[in-house]
C-alpha atoms as a PDB file:
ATOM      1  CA  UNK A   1      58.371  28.354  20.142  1.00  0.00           C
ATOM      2  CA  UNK A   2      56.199  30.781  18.300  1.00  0.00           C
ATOM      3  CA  UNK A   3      52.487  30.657  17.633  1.00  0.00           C
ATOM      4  CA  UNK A   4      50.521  31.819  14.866  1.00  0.00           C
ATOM      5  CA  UNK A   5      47.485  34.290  16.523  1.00  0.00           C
ATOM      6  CA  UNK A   6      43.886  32.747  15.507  1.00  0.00           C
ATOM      7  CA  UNK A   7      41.830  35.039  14.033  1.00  0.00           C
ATOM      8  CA  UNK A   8      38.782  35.153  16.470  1.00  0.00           C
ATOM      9  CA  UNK A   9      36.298  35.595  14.063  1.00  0.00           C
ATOM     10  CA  UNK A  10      37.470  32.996  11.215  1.00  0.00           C
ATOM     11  CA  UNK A  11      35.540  29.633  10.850  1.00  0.00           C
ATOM     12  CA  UNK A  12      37.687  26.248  12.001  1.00  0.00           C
ATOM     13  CA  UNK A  13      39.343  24.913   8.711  1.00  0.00           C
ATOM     14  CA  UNK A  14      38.086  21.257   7.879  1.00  0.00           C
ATOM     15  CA  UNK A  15      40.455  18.911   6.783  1.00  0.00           C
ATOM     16  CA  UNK A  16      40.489  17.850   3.010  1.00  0.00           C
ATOM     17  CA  UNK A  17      40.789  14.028   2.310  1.00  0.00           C
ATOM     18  CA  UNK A  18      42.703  14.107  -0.469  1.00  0.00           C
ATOM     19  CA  UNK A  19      42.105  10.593  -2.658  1.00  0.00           C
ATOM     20  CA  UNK A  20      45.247   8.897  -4.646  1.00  0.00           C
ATOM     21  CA  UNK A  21      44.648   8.475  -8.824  1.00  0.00           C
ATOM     22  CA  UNK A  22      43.581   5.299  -9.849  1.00  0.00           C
ATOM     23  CA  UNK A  23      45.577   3.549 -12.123  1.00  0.00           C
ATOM     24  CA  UNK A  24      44.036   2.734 -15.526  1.00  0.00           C
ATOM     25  CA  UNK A  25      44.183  -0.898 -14.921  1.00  0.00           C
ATOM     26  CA  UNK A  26      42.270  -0.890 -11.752  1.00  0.00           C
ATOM     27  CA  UNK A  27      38.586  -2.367 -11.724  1.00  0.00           C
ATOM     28  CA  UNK A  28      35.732   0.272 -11.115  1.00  0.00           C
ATOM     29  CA  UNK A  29      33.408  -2.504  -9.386  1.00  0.00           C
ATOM     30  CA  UNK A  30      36.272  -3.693  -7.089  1.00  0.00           C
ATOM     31  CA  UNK A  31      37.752  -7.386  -6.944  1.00  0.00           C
ATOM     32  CA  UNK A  32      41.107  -6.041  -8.646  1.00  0.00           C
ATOM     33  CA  UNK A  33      40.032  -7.276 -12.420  1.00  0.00           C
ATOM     34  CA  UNK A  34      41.451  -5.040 -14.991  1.00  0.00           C
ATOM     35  CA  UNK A  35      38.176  -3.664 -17.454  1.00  0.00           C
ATOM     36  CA  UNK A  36      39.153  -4.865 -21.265  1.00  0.00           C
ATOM     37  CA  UNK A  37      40.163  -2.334 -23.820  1.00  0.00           C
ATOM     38  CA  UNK A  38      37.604  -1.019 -26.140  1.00  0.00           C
ATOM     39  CA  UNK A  39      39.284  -2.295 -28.967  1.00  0.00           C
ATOM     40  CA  UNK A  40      38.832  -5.981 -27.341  1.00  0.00           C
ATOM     41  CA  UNK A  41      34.981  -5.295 -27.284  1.00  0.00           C
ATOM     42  CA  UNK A  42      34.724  -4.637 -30.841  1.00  0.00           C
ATOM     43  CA  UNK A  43      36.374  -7.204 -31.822  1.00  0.00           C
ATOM     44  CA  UNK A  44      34.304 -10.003 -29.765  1.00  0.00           C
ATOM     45  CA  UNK A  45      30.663  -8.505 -30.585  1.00  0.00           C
ATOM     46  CA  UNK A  46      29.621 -10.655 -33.913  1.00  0.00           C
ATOM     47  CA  UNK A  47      27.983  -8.238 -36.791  1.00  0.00           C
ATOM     48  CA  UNK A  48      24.634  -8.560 -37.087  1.00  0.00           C
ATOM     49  CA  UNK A  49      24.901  -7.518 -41.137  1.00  0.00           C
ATOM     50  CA  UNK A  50      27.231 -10.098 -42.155  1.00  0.00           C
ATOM     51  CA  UNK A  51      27.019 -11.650 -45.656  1.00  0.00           C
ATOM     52  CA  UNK A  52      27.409 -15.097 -44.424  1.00  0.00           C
ATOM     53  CA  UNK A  53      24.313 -14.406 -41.914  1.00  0.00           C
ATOM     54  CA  UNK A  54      22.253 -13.204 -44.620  1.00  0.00           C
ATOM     55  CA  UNK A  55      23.015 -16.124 -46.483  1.00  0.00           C
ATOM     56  CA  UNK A  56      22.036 -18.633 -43.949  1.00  0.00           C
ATOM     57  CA  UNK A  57      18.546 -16.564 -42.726  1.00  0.00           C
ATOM     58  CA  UNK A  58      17.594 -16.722 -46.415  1.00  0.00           C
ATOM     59  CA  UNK A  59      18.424 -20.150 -47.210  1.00  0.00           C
ATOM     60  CA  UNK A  60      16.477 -20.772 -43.761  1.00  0.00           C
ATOM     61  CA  UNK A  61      12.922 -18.744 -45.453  1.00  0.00           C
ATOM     62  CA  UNK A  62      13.275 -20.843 -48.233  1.00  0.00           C
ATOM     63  CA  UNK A  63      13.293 -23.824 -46.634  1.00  0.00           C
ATOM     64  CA  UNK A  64      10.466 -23.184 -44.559  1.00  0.00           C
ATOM     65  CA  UNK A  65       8.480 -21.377 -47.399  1.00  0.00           C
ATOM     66  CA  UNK A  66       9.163 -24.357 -49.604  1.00  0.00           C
ATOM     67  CA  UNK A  67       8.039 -26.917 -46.968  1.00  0.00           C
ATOM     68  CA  UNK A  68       4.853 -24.913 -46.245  1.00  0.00           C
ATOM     69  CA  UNK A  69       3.344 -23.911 -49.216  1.00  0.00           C
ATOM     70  CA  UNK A  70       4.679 -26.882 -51.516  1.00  0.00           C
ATOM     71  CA  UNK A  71       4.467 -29.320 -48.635  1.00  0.00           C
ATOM     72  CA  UNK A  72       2.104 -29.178 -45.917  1.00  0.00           C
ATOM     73  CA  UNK A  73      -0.427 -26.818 -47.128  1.00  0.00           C
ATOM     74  CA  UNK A  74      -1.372 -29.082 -50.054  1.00  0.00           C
ATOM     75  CA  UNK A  75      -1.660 -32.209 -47.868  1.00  0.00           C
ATOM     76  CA  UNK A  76      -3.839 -30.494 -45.629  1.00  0.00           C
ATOM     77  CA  UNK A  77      -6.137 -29.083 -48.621  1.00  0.00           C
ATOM     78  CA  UNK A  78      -6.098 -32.853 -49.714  1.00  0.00           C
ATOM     79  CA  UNK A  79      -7.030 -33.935 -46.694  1.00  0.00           C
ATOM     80  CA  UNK A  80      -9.653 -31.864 -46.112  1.00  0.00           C
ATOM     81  CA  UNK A  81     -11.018 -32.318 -49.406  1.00  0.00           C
ATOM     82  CA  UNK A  82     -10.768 -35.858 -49.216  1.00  0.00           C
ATOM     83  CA  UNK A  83     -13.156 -35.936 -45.869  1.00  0.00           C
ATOM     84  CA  UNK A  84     -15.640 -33.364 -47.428  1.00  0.00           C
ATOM     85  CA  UNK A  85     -16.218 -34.284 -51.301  1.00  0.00           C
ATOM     86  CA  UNK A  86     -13.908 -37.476 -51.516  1.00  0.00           C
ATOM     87  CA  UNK A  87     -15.130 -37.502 -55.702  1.00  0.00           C
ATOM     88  CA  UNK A  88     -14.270 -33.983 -56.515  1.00  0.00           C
ATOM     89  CA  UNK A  89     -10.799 -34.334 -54.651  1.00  0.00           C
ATOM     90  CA  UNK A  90     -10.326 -36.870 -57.177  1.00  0.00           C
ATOM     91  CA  UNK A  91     -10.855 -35.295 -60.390  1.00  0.00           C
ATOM     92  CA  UNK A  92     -15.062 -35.112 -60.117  1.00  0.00           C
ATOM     93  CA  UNK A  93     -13.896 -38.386 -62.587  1.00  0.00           C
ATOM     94  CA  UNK A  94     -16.738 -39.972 -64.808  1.00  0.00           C
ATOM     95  CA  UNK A  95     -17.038 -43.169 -65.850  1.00  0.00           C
ATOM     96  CA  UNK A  96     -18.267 -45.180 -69.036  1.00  0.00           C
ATOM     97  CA  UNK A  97     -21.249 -48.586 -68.300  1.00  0.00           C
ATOM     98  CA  UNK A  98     -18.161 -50.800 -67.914  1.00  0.00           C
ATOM     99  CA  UNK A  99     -15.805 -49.296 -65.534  1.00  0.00           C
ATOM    100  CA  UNK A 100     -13.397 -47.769 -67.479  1.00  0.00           C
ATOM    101  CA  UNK A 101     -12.634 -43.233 -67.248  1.00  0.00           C
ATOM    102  CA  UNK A 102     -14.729 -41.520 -69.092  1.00  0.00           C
ATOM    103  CA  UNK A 103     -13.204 -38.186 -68.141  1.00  0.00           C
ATOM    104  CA  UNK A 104     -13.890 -35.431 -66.143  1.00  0.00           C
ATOM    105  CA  UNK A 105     -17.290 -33.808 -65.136  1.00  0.00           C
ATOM    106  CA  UNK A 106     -15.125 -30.300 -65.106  1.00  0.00           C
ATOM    107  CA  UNK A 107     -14.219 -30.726 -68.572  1.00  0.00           C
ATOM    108  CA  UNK A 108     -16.201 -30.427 -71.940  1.00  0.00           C
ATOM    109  CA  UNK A 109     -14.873 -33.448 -75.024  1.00  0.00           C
ATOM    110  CA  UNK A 110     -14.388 -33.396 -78.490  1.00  0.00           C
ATOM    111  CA  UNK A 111     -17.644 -35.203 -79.123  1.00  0.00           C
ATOM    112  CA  UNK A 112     -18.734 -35.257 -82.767  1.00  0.00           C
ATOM    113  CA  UNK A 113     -20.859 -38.605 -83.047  1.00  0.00           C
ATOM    114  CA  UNK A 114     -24.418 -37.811 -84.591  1.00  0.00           C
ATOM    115  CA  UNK A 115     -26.222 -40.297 -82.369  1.00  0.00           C
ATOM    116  CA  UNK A 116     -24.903 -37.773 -79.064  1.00  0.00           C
ATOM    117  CA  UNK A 117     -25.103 -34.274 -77.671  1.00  0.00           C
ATOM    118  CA  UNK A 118     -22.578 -32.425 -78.444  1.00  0.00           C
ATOM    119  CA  UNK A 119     -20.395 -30.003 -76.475  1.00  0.00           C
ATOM    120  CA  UNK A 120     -19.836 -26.112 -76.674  1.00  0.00           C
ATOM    121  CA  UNK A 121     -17.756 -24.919 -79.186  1.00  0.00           C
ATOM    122  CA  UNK A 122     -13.761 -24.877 -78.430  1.00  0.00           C
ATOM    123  CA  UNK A 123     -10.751 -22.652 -79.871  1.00  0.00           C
ATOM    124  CA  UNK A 124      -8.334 -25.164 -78.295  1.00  0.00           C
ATOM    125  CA  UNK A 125     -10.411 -28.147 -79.627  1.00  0.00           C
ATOM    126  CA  UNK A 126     -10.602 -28.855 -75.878  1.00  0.00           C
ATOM    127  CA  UNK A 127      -6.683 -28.495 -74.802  1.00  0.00           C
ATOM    128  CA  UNK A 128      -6.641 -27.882 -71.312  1.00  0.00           C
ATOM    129  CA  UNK A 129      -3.090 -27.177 -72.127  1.00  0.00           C
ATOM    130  CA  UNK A 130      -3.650 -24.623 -74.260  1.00  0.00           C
ATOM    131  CA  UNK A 131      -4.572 -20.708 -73.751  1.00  0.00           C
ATOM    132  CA  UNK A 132      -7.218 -19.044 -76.123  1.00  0.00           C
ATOM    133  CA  UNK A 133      -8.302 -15.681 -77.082  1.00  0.00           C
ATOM    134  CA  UNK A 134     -11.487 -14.114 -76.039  1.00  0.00           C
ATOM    135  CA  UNK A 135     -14.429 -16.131 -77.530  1.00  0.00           C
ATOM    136  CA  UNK A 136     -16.594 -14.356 -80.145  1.00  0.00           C
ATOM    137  CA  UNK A 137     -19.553 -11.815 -79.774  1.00  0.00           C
ATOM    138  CA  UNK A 138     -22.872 -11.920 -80.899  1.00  0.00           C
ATOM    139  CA  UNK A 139     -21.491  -9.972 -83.917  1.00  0.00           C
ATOM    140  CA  UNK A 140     -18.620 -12.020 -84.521  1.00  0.00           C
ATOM    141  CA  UNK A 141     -18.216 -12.942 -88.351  1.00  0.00           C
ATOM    142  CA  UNK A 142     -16.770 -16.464 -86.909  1.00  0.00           C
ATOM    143  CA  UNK A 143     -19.927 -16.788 -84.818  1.00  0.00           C
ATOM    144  CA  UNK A 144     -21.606 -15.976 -87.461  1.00  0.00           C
ATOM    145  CA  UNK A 145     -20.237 -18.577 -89.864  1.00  0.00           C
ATOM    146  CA  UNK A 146     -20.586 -21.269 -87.195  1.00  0.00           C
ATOM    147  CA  UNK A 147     -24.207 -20.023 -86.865  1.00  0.00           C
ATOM    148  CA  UNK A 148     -25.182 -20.452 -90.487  1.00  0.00           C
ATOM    149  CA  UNK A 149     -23.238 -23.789 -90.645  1.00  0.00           C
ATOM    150  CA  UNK A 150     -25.132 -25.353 -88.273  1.00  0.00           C
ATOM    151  CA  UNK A 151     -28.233 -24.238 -89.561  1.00  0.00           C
ATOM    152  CA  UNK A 152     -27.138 -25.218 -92.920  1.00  0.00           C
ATOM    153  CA  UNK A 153     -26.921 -28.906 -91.530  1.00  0.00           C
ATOM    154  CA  UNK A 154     -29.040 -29.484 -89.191  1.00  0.00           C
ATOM    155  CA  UNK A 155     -31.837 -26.575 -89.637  1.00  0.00           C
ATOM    156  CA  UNK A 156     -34.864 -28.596 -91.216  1.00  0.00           C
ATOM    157  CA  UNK A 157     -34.517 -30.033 -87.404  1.00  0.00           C
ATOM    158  CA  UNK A 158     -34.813 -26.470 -85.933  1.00  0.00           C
ATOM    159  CA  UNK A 159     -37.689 -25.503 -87.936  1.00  0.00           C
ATOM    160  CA  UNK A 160     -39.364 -22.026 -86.335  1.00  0.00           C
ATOM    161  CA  UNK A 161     -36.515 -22.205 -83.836  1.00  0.00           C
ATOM    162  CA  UNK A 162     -32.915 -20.562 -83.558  1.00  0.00           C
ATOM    163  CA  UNK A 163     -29.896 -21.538 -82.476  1.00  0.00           C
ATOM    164  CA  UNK A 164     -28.979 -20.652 -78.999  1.00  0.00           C
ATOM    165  CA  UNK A 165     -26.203 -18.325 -78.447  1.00  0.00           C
ATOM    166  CA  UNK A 166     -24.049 -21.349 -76.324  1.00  0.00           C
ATOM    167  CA  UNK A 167     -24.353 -23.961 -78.848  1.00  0.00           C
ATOM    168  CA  UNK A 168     -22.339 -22.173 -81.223  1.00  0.00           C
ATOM    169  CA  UNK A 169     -20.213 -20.123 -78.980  1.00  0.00           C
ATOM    170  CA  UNK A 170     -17.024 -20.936 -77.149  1.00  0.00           C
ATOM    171  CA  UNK A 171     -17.157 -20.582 -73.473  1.00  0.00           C
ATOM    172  CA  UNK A 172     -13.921 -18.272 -71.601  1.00  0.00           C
ATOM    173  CA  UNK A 173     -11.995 -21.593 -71.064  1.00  0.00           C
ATOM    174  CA  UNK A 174     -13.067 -23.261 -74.210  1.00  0.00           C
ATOM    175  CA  UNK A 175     -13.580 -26.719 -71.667  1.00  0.00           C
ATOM    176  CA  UNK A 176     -16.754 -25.628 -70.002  1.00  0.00           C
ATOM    177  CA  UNK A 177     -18.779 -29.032 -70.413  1.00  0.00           C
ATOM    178  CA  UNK A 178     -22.356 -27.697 -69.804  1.00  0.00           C
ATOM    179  CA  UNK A 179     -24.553 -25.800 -71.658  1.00  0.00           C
ATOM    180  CA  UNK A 180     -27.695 -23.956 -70.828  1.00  0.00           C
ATOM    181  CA  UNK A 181     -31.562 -26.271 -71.479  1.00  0.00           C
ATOM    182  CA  UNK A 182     -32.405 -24.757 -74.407  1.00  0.00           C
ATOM    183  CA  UNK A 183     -28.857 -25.614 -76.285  1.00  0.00           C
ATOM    184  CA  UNK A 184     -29.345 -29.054 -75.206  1.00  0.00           C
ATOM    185  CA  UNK A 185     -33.150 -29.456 -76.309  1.00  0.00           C
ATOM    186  CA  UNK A 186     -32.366 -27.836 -79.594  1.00  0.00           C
ATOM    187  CA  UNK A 187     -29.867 -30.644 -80.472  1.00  0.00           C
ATOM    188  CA  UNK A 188     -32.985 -33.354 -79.551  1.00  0.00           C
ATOM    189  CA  UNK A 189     -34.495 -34.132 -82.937  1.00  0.00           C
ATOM    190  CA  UNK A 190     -30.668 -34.749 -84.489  1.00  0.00           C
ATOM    191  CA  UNK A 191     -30.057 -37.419 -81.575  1.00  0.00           C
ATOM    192  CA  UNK A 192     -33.232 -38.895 -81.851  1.00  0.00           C
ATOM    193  CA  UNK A 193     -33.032 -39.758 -85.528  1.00  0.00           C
ATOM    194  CA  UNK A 194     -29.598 -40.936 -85.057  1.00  0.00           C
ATOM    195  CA  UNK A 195     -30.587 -43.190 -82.382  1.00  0.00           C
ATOM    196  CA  UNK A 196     -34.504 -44.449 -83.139  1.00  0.00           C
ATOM    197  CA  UNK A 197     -35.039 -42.721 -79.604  1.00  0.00           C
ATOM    198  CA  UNK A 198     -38.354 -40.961 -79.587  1.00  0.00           C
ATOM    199  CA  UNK A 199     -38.663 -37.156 -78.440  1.00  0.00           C
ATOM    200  CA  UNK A 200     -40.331 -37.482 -75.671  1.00  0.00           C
ATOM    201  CA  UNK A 201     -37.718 -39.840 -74.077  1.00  0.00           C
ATOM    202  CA  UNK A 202     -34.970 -37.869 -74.615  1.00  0.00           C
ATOM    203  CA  UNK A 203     -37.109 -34.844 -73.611  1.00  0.00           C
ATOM    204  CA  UNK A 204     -37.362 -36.808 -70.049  1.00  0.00           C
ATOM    205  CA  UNK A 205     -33.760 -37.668 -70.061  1.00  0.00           C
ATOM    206  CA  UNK A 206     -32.656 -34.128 -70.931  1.00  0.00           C
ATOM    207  CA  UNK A 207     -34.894 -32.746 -68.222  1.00  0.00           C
ATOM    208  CA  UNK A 208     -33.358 -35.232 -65.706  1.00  0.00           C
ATOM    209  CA  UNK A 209     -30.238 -33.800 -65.811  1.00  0.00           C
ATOM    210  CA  UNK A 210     -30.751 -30.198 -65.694  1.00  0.00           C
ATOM    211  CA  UNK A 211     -29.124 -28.436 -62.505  1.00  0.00           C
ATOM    212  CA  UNK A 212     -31.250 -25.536 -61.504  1.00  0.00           C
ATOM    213  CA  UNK A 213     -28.951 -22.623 -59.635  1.00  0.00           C
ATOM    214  CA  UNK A 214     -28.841 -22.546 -56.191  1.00  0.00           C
ATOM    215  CA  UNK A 215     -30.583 -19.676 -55.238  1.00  0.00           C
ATOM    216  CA  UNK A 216     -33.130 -17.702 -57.724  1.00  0.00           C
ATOM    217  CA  UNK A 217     -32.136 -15.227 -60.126  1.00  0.00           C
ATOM    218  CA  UNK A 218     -28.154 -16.101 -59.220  1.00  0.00           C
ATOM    219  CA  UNK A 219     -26.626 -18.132 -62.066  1.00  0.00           C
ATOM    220  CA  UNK A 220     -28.335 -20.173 -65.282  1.00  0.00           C
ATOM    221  CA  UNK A 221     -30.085 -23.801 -65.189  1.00  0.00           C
ATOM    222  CA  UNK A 222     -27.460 -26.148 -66.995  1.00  0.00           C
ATOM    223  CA  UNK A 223     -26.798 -29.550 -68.092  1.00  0.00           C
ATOM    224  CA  UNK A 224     -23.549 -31.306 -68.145  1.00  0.00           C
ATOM    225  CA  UNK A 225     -23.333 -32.904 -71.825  1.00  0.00           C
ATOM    226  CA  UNK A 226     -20.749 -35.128 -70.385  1.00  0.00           C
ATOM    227  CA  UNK A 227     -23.058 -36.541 -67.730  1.00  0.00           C
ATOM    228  CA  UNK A 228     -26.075 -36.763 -69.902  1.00  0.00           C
ATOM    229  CA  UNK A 229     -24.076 -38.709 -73.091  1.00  0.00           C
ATOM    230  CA  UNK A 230     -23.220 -41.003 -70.107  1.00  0.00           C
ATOM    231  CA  UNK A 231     -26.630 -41.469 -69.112  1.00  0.00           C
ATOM    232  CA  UNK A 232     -27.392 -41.643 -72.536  1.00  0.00           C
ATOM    233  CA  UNK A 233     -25.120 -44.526 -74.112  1.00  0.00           C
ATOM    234  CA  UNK A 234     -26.440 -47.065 -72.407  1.00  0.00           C
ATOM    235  CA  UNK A 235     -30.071 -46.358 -73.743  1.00  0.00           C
ATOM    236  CA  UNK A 236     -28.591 -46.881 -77.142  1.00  0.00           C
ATOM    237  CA  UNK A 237     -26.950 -50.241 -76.162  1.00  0.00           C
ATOM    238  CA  UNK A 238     -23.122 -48.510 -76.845  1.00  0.00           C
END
């Protein structure tokens, strides 16, 4: 038998484990389960950017944007309203001596009768359904006209006085039922001749219905015509 001489100097050789391929099929985290093919993975993951998903997480915002603004956000206005200011959540509705709607205090009437006050001016002859135009300036030849034809009917009542600028002017929604003191106190000597009502009684009246702003210098005194016809008819027996 023949040995092979050790070199004297060389280090010890280390034996080199030498590991056997694993098959394709084998599981990396043990337990023998094969790992699916990518292919299988796409195929089970659901897309996100689907039509049909789309579809359904629209439908699903309109549903719920329906219910909330057409639904439950006007029931809770309503029933908030109804606990605070239980006649404005109702129209602010007027009412005639006997019982019966008169119409709202939010919007101005058609009222032509001699023996009442009248209303401003409308270019929708008081259509809430209807838009309208800006009203006319001070310069306007229609405000103008209207001017003079009031004057022309009713100015031996106005004598060293002028008609104010809202009596024959159209407000911006052509319903605005009040107009300022002075339109209202102009119109007093017409009324009272119509209705054997002295002056100074309808002075009072007038004066008890004027609505002074809420804070100085913010906003114009007014009266509601609507209110103050009200309070009116049933001084005249009507």
């Amino acid at each position: 038998m023949s040995h092979t001489p050790v070199d004297p100097g060389a280090a010890p050789a280390v034996p080199v484990a030498v590991e056997a391929p694993v098959p394709a099929s084998a599981s990396l985290t043990g337990g023998g389960a094969s790992r699916p093919a990518e292919p299988e993975l796409r195929e089970r993951i659901p897309s996100t950017h689907s039509l049909s998903t789309h579809l359904r997480a629209t439908a699903i915002l309109v549903v719920l944007t329906l219910l909330v603004t057409g639904l439950a956000y006007p029931v809770f206005v309503t029933v908030v309203a109804e606990a605070i200011d239980p006649s404005a959540a109702g129209g602010s509705l007027l009412y005639y001596p006997n019982g019966t709607v008169a119409g709202s205090s939010l919007i101005a009437q058609n009222t032509d009768a001699p023996y009442l006050f009248w209303e401003r001016p409308s270019l929708t002859d008081y259509n809430t359904s209807l838009g309208t135009s800006t009203p006319p300036g001070p310069s306007d030849p229609a405000l103008v006209n209207e001017t003079l034809s009031y004057m022309a009917q009713y100015g031996f009542y106005t004598v060293n006085a002028s008609v104010p600028f809202w009596l024959v002017s159209a407000s911006g929604s052509s319903v605005d039922p009040d107009l300022t003191p002075e339109a209202v106190l102009v119109q007093i000597p017409r009324v009272s001749l119509n209705t054997n009502l002295s002056e100074a009684t309808l002075l009072n009246l007038v004066n008890s219905q004027i609505v002074n702003p809420y804070l100085p210098f913010v906003g114009v005194a007014y009266v509601n015509v609507l209110e103050l016809d009200l309070a009116l008819l049933p001084m005249i027996g009507r």
